[in-house]
PDB file of N, CA and C in Angstrom:
ATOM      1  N   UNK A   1      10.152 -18.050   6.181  1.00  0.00           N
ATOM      2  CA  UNK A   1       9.069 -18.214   5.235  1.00  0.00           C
ATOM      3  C   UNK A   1       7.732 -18.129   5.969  1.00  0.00           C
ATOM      4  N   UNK A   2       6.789 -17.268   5.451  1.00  0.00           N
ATOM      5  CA  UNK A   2       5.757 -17.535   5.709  1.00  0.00           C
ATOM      6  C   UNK A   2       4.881 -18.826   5.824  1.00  0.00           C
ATOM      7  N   UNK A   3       3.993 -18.794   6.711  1.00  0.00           N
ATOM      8  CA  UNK A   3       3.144 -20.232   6.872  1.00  0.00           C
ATOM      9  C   UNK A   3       1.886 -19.850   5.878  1.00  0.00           C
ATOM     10  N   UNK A   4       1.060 -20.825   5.465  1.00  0.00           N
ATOM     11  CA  UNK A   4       0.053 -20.930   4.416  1.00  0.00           C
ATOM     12  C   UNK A   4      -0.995 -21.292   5.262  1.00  0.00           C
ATOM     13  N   UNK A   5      -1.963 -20.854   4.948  1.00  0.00           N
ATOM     14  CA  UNK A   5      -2.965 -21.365   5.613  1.00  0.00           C
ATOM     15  C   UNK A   5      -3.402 -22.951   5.902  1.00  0.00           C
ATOM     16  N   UNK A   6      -2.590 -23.739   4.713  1.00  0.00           N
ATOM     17  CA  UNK A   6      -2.579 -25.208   5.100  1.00  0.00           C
ATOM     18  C   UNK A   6      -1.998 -25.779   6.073  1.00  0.00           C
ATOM     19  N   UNK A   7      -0.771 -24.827   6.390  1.00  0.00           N
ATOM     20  CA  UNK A   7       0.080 -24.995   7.574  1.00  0.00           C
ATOM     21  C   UNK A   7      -0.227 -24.540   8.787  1.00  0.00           C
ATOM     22  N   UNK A   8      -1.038 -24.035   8.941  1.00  0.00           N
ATOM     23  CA  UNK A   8      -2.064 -23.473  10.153  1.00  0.00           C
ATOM     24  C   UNK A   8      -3.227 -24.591  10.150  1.00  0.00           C
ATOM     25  N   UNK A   9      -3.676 -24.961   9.433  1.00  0.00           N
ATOM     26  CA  UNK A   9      -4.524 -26.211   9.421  1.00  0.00           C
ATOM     27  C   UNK A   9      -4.031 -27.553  10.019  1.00  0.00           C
ATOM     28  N   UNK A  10      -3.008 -27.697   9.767  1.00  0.00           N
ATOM     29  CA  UNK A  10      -2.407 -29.057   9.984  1.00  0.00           C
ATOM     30  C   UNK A  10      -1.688 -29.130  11.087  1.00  0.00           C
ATOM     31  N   UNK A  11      -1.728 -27.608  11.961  1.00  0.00           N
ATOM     32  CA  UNK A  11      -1.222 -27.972  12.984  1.00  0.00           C
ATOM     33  C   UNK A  11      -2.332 -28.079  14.350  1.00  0.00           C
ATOM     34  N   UNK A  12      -3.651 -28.061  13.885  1.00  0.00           N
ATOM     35  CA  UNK A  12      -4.287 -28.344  14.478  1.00  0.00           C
ATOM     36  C   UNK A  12      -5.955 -28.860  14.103  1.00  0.00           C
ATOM     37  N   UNK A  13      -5.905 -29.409  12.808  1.00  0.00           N
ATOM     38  CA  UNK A  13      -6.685 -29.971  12.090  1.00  0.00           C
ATOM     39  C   UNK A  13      -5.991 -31.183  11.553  1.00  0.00           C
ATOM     40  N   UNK A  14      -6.398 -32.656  11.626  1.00  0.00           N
ATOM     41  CA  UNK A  14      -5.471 -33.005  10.874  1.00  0.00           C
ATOM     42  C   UNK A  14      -5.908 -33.609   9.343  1.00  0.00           C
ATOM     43  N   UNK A  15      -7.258 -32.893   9.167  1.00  0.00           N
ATOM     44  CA  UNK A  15      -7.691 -32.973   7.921  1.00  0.00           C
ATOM     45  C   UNK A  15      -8.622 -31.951   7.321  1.00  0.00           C
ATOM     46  N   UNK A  16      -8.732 -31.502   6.117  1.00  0.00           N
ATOM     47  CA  UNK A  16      -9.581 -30.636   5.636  1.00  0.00           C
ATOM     48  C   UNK A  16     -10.988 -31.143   5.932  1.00  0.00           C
ATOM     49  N   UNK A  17     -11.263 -31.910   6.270  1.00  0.00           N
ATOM     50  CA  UNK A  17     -12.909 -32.276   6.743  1.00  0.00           C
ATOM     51  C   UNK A  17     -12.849 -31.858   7.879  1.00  0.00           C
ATOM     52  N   UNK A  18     -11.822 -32.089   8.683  1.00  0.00           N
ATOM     53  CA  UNK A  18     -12.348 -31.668  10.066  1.00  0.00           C
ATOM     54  C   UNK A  18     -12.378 -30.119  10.351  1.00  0.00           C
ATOM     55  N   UNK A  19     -11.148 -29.472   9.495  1.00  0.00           N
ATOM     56  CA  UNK A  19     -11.549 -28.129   9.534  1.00  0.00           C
ATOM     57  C   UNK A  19     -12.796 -27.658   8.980  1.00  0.00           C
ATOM     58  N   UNK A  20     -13.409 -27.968   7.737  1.00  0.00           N
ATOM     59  CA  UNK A  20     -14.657 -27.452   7.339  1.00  0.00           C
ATOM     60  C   UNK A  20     -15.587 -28.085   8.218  1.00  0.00           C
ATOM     61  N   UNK A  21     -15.914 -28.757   8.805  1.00  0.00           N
ATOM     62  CA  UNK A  21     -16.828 -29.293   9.668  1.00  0.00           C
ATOM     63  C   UNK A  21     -16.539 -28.276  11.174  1.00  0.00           C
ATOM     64  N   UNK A  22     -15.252 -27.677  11.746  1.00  0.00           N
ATOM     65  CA  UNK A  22     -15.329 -27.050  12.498  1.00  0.00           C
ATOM     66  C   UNK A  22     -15.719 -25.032  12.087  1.00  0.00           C
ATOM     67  N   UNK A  23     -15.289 -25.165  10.874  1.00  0.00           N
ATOM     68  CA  UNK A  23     -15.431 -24.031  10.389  1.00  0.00           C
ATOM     69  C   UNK A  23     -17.673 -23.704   9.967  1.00  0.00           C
ATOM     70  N   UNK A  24     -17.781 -24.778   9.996  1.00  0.00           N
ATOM     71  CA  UNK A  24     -19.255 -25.198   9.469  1.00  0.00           C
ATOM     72  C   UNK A  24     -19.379 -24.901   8.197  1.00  0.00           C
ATOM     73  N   UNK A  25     -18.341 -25.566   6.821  1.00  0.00           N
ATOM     74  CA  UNK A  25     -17.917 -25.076   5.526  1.00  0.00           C
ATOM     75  C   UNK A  25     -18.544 -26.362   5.259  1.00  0.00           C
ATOM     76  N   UNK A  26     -18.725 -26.346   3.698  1.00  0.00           N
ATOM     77  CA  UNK A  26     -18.131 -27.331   3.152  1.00  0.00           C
ATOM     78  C   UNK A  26     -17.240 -28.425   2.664  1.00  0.00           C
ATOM     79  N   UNK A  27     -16.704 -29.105   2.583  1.00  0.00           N
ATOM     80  CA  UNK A  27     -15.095 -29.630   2.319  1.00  0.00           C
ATOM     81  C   UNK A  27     -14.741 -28.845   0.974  1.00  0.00           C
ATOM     82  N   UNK A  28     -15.611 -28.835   0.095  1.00  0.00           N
ATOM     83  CA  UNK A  28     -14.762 -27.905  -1.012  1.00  0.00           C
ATOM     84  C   UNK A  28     -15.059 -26.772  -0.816  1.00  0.00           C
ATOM     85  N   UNK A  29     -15.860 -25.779  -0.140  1.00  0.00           N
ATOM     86  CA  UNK A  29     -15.125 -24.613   0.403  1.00  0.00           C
ATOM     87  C   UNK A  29     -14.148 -24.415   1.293  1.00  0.00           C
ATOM     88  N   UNK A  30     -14.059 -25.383   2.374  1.00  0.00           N
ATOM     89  CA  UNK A  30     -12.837 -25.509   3.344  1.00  0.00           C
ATOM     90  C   UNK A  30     -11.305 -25.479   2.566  1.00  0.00           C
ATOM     91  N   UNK A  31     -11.499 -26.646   1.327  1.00  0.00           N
ATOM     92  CA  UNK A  31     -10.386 -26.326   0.870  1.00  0.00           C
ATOM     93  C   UNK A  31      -9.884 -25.053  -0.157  1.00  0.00           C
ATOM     94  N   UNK A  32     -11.223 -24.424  -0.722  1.00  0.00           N
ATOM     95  CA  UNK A  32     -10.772 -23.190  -1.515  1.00  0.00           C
ATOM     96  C   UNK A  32     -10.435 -22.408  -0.724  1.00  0.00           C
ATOM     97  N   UNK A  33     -11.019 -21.997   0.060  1.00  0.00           N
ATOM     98  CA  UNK A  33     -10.127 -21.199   1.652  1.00  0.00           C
ATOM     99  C   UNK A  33      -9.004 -21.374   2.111  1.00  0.00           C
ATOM    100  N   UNK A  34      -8.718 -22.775   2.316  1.00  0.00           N
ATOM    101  CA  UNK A  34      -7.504 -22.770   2.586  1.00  0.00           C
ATOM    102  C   UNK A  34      -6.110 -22.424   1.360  1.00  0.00           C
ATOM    103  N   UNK A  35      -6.733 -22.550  -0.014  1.00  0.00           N
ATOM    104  CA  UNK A  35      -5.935 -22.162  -1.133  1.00  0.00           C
ATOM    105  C   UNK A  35      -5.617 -20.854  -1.517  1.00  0.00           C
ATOM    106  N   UNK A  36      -5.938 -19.864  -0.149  1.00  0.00           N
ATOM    107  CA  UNK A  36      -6.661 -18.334  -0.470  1.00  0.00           C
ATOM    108  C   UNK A  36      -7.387 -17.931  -1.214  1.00  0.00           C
ATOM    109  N   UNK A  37      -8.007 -18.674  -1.722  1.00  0.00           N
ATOM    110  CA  UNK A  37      -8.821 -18.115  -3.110  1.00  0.00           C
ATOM    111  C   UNK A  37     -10.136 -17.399  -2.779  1.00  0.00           C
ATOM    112  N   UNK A  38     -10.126 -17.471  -1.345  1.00  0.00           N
ATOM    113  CA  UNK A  38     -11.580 -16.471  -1.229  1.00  0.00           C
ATOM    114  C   UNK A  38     -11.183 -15.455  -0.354  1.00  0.00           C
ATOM    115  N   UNK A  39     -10.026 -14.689  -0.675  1.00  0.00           N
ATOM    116  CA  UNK A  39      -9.042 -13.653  -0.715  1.00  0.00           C
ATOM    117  C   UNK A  39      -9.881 -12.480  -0.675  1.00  0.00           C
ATOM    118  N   UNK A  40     -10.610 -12.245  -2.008  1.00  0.00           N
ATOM    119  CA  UNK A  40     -11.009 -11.046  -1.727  1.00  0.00           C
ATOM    120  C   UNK A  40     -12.659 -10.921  -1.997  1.00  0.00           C
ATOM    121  N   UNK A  41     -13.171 -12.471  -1.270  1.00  0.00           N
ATOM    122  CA  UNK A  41     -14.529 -12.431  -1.330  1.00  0.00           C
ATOM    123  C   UNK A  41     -14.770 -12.628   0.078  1.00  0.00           C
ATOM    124  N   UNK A  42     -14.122 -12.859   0.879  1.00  0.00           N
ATOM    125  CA  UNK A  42     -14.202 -12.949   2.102  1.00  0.00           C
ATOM    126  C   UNK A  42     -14.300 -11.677   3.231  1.00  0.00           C
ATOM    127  N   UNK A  43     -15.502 -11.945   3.983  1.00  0.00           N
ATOM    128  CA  UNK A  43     -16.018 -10.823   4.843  1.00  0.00           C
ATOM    129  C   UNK A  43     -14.725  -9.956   5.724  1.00  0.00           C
ATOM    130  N   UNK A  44     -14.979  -9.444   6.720  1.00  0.00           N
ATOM    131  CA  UNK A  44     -13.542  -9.069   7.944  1.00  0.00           C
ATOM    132  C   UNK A  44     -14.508 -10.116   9.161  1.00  0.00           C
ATOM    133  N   UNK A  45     -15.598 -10.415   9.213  1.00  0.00           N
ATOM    134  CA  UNK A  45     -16.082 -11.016   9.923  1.00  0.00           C
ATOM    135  C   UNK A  45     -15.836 -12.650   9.856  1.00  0.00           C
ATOM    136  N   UNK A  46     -15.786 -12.956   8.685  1.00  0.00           N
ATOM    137  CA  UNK A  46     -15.621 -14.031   8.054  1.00  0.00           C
ATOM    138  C   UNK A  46     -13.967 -14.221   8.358  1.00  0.00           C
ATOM    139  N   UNK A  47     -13.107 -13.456   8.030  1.00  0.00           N
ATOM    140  CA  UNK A  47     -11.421 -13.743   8.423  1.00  0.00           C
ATOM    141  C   UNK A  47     -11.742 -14.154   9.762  1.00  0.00           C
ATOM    142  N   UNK A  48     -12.099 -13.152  10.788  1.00  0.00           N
ATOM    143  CA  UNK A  48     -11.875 -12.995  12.075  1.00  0.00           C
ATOM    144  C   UNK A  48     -12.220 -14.566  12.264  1.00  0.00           C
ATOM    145  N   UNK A  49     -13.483 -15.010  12.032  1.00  0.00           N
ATOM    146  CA  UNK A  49     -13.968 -16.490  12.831  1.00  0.00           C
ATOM    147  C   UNK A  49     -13.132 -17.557  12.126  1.00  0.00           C
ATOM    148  N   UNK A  50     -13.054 -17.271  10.955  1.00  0.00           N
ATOM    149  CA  UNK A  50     -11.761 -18.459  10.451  1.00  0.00           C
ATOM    150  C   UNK A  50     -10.248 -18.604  11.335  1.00  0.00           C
ATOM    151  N   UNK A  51     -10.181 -17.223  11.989  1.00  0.00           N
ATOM    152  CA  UNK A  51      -8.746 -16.997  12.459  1.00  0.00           C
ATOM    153  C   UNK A  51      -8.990 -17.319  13.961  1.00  0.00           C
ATOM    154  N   UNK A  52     -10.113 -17.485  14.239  1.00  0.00           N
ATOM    155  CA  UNK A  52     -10.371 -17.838  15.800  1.00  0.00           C
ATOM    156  C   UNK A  52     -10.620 -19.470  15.792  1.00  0.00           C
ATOM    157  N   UNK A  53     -10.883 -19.922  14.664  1.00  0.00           N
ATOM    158  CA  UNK A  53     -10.903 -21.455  14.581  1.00  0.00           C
ATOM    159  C   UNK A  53      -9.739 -21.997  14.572  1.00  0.00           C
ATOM    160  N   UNK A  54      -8.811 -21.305  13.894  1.00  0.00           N
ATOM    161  CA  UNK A  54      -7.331 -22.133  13.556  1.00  0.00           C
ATOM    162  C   UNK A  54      -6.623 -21.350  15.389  1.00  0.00           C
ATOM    163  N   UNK A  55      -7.041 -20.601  15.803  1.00  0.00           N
ATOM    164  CA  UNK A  55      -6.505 -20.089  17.266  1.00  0.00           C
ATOM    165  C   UNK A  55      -5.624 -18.868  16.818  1.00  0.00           C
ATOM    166  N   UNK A  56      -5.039 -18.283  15.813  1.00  0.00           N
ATOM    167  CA  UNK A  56      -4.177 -17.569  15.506  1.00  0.00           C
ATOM    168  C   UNK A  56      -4.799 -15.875  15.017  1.00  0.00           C
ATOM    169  N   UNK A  57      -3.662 -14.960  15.707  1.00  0.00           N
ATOM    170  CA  UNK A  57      -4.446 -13.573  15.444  1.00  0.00           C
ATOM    171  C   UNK A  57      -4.569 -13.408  13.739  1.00  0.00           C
ATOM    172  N   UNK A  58      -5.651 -12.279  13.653  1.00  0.00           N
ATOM    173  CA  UNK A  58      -5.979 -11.867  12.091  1.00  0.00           C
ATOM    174  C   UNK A  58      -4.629 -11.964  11.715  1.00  0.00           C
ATOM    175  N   UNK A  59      -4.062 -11.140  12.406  1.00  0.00           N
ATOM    176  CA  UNK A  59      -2.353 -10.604  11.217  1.00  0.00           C
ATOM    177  C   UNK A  59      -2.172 -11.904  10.670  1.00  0.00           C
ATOM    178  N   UNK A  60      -1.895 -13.368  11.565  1.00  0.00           N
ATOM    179  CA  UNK A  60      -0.986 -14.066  11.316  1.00  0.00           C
ATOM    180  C   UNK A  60      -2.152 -14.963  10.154  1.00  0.00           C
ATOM    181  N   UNK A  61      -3.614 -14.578  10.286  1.00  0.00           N
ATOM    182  CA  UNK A  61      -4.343 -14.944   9.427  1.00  0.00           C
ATOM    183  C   UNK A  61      -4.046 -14.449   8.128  1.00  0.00           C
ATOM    184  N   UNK A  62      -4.277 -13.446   8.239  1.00  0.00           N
ATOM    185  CA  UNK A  62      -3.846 -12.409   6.957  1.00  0.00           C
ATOM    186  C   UNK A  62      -2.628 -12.604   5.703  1.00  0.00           C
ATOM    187  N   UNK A  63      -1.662 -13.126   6.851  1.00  0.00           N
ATOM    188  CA  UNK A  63      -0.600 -13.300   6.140  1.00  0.00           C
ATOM    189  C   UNK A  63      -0.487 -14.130   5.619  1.00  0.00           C
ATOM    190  N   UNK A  64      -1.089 -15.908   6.024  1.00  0.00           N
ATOM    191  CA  UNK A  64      -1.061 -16.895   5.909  1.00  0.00           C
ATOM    192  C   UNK A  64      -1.646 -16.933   4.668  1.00  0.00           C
ATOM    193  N   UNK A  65      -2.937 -16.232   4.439  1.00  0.00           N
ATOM    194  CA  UNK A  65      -3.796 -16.311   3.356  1.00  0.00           C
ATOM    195  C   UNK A  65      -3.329 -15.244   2.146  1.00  0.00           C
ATOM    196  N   UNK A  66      -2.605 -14.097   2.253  1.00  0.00           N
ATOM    197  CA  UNK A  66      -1.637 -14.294   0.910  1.00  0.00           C
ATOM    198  C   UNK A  66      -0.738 -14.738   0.724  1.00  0.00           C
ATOM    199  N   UNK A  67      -0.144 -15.781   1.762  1.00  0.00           N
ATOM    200  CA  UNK A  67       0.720 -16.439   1.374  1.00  0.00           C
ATOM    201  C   UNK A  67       0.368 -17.468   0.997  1.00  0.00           C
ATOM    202  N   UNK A  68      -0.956 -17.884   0.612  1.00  0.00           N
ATOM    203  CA  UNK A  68      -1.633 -19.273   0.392  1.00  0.00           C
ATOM    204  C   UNK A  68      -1.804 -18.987  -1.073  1.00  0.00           C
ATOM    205  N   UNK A  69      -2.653 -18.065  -1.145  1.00  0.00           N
ATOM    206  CA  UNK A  69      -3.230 -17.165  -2.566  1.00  0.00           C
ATOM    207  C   UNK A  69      -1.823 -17.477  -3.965  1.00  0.00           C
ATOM    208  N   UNK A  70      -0.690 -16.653  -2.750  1.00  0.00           N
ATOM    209  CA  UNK A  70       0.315 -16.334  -3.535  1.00  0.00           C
ATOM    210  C   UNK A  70       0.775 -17.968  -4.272  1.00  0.00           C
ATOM    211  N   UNK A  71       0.906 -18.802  -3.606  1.00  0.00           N
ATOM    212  CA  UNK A  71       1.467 -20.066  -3.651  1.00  0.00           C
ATOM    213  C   UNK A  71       0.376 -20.796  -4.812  1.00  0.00           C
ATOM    214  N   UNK A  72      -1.222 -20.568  -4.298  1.00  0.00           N
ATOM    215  CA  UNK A  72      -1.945 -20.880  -5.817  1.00  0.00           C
ATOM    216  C   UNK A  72      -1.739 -20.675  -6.579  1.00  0.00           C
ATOM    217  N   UNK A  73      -1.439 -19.163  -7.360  1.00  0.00           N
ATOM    218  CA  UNK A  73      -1.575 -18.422  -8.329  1.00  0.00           C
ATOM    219  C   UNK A  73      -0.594 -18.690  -8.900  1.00  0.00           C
ATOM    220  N   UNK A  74       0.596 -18.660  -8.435  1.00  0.00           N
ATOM    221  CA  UNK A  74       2.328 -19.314  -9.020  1.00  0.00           C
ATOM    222  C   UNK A  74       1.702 -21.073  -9.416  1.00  0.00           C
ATOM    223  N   UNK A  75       0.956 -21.616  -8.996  1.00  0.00           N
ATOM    224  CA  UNK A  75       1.210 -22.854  -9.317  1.00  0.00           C
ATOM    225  C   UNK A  75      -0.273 -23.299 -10.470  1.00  0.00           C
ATOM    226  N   UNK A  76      -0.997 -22.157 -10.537  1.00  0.00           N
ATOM    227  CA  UNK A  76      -2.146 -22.476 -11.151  1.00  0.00           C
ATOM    228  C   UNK A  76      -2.343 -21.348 -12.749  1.00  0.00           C
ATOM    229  N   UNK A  77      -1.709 -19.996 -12.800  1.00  0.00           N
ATOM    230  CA  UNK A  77      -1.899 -19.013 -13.548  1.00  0.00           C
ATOM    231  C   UNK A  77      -0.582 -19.977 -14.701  1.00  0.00           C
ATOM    232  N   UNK A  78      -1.186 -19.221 -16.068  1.00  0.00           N
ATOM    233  CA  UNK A  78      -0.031 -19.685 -17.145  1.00  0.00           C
ATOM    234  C   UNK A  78       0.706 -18.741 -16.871  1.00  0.00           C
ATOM    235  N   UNK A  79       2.011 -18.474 -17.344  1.00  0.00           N
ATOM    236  CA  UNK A  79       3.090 -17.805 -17.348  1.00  0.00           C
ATOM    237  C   UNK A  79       2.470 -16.472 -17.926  1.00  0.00           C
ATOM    238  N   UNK A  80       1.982 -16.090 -18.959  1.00  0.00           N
ATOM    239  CA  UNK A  80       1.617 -15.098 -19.348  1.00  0.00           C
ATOM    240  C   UNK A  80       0.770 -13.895 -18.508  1.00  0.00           C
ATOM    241  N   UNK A  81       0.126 -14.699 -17.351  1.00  0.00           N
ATOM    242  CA  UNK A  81      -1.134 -14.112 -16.924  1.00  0.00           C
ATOM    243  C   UNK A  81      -0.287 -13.737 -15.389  1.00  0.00           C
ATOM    244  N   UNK A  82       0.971 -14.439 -15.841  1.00  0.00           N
ATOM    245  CA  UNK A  82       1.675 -14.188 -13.745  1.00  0.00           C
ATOM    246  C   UNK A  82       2.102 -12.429 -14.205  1.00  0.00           C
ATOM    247  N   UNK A  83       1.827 -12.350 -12.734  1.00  0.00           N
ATOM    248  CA  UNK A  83       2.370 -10.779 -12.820  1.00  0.00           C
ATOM    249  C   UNK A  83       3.753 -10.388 -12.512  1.00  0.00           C
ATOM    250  N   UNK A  84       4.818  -9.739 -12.747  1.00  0.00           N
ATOM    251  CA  UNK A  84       6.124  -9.422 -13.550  1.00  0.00           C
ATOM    252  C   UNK A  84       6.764  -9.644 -11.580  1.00  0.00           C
ATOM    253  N   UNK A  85       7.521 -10.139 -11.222  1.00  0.00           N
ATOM    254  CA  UNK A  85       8.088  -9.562 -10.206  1.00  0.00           C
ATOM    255  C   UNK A  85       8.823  -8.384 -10.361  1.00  0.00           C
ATOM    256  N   UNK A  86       9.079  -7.968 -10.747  1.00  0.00           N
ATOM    257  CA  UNK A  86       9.535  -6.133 -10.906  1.00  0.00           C
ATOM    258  C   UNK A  86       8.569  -5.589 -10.256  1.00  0.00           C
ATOM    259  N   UNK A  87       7.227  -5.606 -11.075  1.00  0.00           N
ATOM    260  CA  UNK A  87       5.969  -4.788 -10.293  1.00  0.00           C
ATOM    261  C   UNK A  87       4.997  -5.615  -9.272  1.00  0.00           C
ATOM    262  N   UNK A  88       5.182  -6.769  -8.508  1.00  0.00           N
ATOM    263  CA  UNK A  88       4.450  -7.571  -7.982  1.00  0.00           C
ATOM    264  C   UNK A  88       4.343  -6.616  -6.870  1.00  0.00           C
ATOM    265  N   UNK A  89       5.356  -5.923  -6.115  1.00  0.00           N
ATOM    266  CA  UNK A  89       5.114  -5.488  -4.675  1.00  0.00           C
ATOM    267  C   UNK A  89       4.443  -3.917  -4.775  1.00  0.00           C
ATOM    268  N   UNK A  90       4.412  -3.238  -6.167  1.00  0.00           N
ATOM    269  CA  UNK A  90       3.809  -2.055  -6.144  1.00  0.00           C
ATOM    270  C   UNK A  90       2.541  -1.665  -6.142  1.00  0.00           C
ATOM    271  N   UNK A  91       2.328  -0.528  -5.703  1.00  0.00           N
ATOM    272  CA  UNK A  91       0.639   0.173  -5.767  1.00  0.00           C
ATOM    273  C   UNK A  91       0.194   0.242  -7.367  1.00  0.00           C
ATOM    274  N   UNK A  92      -0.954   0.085  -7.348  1.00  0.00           N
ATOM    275  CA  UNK A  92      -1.118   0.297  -8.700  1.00  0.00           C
ATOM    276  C   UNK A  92      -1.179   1.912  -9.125  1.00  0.00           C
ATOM    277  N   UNK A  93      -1.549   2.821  -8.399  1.00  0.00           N
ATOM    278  CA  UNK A  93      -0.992   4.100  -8.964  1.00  0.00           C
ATOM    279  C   UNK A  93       0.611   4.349  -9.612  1.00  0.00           C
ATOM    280  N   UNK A  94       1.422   3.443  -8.776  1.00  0.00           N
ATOM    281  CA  UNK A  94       2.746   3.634  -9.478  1.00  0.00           C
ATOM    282  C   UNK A  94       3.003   3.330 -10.509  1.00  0.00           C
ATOM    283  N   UNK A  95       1.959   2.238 -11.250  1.00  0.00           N
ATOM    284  CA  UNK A  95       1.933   1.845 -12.742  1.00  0.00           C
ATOM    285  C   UNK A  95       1.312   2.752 -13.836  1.00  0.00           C
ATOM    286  N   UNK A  96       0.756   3.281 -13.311  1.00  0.00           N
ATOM    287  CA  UNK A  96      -0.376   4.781 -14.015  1.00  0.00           C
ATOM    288  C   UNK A  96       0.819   5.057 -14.898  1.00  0.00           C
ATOM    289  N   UNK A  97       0.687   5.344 -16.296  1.00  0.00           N
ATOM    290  CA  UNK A  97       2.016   6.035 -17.286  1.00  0.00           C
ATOM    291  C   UNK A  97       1.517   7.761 -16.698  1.00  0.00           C
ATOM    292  N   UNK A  98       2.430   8.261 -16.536  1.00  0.00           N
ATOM    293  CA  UNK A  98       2.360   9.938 -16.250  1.00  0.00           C
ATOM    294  C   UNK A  98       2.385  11.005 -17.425  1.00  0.00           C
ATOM    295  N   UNK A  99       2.122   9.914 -18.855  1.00  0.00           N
ATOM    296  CA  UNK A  99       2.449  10.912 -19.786  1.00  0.00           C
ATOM    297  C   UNK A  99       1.358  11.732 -20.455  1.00  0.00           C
ATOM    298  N   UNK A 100       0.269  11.236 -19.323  1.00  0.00           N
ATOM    299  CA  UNK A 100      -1.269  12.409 -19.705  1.00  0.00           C
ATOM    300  C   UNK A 100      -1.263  13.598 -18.497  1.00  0.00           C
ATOM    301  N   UNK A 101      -0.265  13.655 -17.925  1.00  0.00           N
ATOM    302  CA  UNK A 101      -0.283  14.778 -16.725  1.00  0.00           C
ATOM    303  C   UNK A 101      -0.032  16.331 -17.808  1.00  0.00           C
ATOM    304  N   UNK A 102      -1.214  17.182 -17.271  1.00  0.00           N
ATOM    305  CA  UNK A 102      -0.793  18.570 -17.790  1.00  0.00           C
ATOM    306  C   UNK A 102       0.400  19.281 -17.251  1.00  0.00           C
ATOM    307  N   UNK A 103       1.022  19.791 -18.262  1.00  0.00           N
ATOM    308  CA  UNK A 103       1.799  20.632 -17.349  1.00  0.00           C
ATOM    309  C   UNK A 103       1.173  22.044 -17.067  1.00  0.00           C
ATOM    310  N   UNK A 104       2.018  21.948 -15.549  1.00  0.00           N
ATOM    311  CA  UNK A 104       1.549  23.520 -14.967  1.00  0.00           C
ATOM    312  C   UNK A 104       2.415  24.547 -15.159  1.00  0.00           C
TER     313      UNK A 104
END
């Protein structure tokens, strides 16, 4: 299983204050960060120094934080709004219906 970004926290933070205070965050941005939720508002500059605070490379940053995201969204979205696991792992071009393609 993937680790979450809380689990990267706690192994060397042993509280969300102390990470946002090392991160120079807020406590409630420290913790929306750590919930992934600033997923796709977040700089590459901004990953990088978050991922040099917790000591761990981008990748293992990267991963941590959709695996954080992922773990919100399952526990926070209503059922209606979750997206299908059938199509969770696809591109969205593969969802495109093909039935406006001309034929040649």
């Amino acid at each position: 299983m993937t680790q979450t970004l809380q689990d990267l926290r706690k192994s060397k933070f042993p509280t969300i204050k102390a990470f946002a205070e090392a991160c120079g965050f807020s406590t409630s941005k420290a913790s929306t960060v750590l919930q992934g939720r600033h997923v796709n508002a977040m700089s590459l500059d901004e990953a990088r120094y978050i991922a040099n605070v917790l000591d761990v490379s981008f990748q293992e940053f990267a991963n941590a934080m959709d695996a954080s995201y992922a773990e919100w969204h399952e526990q926070n979205m209503p059922k209606t709004q979750r997206i299908p696991e059938s199509i969770r792992s696809k591109s969205p071009i593969d969802l495109i219906p093909l039935t406006n393609l001309r034929k040649v």
